[in-house]
N, C-alpha and C. Protein backbone atom coordinates (compact mmCIF):
# COMPACT_ATOMS: atom_id res chain seq x y z
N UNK A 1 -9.16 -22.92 94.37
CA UNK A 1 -8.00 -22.06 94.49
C UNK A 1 -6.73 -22.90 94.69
N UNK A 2 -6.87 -23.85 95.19
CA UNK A 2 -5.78 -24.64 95.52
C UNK A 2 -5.07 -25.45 94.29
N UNK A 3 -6.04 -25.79 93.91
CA UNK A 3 -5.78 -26.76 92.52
C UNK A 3 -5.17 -26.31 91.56
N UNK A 4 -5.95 -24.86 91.50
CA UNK A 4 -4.73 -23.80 90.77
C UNK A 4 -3.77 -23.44 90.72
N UNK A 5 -2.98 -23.69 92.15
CA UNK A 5 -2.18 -22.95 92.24
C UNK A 5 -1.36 -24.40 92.24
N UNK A 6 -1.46 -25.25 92.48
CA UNK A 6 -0.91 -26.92 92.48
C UNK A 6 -0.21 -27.00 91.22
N UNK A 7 -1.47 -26.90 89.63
CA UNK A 7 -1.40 -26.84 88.51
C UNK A 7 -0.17 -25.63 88.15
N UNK A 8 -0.28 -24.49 89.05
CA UNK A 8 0.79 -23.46 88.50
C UNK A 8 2.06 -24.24 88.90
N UNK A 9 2.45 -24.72 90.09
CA UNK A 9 3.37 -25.21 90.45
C UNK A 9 3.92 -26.07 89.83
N UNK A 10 3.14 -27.33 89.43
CA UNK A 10 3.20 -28.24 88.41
C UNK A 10 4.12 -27.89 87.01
N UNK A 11 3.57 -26.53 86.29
CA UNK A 11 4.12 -25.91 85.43
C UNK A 11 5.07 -25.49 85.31
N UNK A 12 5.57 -24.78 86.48
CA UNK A 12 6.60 -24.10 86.60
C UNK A 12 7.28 -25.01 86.97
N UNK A 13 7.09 -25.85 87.61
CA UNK A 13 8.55 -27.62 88.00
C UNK A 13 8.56 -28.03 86.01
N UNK A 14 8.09 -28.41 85.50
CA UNK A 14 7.91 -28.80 84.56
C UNK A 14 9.10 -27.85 83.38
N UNK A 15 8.36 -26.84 83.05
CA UNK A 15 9.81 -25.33 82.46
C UNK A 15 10.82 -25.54 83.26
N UNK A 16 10.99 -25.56 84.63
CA UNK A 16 11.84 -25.53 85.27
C UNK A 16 13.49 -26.64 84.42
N UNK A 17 12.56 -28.01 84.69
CA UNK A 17 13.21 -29.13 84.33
C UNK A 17 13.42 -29.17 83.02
N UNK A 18 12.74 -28.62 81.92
CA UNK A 18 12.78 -28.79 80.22
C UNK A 18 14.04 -27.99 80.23
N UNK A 19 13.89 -26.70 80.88
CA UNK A 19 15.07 -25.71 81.21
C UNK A 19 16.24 -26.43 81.12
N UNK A 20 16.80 -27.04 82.46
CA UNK A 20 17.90 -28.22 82.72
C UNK A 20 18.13 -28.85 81.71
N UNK A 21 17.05 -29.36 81.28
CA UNK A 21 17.13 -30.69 80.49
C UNK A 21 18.31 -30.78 79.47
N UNK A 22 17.36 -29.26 78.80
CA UNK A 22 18.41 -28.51 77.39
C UNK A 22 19.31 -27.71 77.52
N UNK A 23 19.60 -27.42 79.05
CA UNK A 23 21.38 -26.97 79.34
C UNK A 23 22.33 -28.24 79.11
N UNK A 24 21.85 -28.98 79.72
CA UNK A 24 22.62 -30.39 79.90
C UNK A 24 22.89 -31.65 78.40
N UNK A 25 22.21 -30.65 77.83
CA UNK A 25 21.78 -31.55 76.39
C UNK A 25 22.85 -30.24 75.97
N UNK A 26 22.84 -29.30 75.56
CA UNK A 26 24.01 -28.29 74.73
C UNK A 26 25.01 -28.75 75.45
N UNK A 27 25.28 -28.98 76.84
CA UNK A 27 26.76 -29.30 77.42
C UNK A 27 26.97 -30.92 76.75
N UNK A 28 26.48 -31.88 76.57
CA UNK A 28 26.89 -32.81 76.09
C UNK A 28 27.25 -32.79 74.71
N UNK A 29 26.52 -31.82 73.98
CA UNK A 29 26.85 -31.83 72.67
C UNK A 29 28.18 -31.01 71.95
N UNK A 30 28.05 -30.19 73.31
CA UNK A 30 29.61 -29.51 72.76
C UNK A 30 30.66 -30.15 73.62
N UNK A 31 30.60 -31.25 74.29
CA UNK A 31 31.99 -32.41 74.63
C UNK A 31 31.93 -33.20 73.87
N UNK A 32 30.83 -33.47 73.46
CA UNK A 32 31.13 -34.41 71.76
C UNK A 32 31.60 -33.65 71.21
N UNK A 33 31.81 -32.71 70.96
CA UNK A 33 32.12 -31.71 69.78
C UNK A 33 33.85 -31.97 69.94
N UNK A 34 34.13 -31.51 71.50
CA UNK A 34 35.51 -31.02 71.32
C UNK A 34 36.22 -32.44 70.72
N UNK A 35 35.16 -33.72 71.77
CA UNK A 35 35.93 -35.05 71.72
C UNK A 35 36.15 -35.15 70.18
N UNK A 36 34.95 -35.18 69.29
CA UNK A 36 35.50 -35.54 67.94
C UNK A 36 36.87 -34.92 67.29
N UNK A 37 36.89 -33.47 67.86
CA UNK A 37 37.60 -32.50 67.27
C UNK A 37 38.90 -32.98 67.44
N UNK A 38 38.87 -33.59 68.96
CA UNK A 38 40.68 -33.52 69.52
C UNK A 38 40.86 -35.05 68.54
N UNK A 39 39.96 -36.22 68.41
CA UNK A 39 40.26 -37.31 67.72
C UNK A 39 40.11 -37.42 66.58
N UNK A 40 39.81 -36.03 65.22
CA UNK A 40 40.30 -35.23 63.74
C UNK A 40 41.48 -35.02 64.26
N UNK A 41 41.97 -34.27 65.37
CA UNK A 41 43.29 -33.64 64.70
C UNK A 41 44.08 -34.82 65.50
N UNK A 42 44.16 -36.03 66.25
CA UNK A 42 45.11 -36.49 66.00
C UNK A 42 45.27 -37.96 64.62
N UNK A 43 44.08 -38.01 64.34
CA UNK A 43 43.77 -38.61 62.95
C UNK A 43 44.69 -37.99 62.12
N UNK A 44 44.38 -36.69 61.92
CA UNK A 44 45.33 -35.73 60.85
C UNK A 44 46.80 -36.22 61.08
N UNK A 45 47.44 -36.19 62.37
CA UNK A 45 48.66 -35.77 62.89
C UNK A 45 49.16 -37.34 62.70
N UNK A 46 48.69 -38.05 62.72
CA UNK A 46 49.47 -39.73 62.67
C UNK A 46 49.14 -39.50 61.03
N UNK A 47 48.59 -38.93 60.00
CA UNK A 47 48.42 -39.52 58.97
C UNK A 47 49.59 -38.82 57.94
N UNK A 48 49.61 -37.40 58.41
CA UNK A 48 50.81 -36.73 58.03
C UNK A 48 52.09 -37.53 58.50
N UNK A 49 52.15 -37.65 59.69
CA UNK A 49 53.72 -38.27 60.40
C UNK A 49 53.12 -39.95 61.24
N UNK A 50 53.38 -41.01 60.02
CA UNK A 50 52.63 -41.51 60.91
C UNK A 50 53.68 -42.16 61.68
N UNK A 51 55.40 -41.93 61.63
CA UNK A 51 56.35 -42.49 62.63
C UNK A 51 55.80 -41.68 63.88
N UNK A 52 55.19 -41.18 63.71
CA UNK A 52 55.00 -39.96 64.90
C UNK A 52 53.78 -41.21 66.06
N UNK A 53 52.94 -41.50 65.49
CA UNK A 53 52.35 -42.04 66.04
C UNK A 53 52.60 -43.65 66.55
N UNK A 54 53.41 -43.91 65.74
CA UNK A 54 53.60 -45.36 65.65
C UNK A 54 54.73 -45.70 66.79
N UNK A 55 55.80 -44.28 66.90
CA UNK A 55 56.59 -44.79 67.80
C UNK A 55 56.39 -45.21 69.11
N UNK A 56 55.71 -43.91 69.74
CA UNK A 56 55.31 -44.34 71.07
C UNK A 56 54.63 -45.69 71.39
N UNK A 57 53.63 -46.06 70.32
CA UNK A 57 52.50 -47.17 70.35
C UNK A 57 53.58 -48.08 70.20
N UNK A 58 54.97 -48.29 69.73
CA UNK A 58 56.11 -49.72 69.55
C UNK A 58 56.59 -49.43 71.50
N UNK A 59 56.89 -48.12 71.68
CA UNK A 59 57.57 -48.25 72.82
C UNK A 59 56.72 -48.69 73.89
N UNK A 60 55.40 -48.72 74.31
CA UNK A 60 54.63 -48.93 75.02
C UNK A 60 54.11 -50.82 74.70
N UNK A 61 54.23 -50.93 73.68
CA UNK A 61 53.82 -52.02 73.43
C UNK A 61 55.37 -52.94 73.39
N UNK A 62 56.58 -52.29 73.12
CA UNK A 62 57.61 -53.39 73.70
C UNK A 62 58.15 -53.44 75.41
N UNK A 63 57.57 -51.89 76.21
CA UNK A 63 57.87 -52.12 77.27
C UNK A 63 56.56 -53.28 77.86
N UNK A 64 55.42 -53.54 77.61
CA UNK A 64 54.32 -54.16 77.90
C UNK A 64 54.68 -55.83 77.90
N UNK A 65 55.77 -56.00 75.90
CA UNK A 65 56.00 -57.55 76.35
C UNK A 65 57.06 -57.97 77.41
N UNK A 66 57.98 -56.74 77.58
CA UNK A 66 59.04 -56.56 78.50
C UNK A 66 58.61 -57.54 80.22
N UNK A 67 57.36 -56.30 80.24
CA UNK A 67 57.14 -56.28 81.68
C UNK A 67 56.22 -58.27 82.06
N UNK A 68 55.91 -58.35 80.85
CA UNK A 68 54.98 -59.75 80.63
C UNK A 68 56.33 -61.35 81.03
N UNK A 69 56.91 -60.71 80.08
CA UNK A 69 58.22 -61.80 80.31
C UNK A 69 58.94 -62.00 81.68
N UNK A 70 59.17 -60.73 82.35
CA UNK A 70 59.60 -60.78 83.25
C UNK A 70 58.54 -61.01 84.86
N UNK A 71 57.54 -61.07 84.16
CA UNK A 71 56.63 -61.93 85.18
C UNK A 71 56.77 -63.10 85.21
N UNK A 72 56.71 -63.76 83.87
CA UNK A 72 56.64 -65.09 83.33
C UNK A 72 57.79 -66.06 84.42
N UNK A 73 58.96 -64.81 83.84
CA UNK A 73 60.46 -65.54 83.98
C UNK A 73 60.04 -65.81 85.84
N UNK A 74 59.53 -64.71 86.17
CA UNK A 74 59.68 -64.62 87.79
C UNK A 74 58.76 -65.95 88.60
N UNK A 75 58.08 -66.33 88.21
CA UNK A 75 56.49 -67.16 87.87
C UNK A 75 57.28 -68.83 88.01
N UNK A 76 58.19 -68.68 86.54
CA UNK A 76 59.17 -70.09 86.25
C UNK A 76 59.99 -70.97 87.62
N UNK A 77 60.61 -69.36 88.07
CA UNK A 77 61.93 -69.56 89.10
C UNK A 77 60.98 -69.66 89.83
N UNK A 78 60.08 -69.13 90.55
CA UNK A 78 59.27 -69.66 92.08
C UNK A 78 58.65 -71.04 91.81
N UNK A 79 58.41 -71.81 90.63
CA UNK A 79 57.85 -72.79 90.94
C UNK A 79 58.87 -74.18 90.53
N UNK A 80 60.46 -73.78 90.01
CA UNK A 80 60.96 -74.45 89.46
C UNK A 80 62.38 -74.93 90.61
């Protein structure tokens, strides 16, 4: 009687977890989903306008050598 009911338990942990398993498996597959989706439409959106995309990526990338230089410069004067 016991073994039986061990084995039922067994079973039902078992469905239990396949259960989970394949909630957690549809939730990953539809954040891949959106992720691809949102990185099509800004694929689309730089290819139509691609000043659109390009500007920000110049402004970020000239404030970046900006901020580099002015380490540099700061770097020079403390050791010079």
């Amino acid at each position: 009687m016991m073994i039986s009911n061990k084995k039922r338990w067994q079973k039902e942990k078992l469905e239990e977890l396949q259960c989970k398993s394949e909630q957690q498996g549809s939730q990953q597959t539809e954040w891949h989903a959106q992720q691809i989706s949102e990185a099509a439409k800004l694929i689309r959106e730089v290819s139509i306008n691609p000043i659109k995309g390009f500007v920000p990526t110049m402004l970020v990338t000239s404030a970046t050598l900006v901020t580099l230089w002015s380490v540099a410069k700061a770097i020079i004067n403390l050791y010079s």
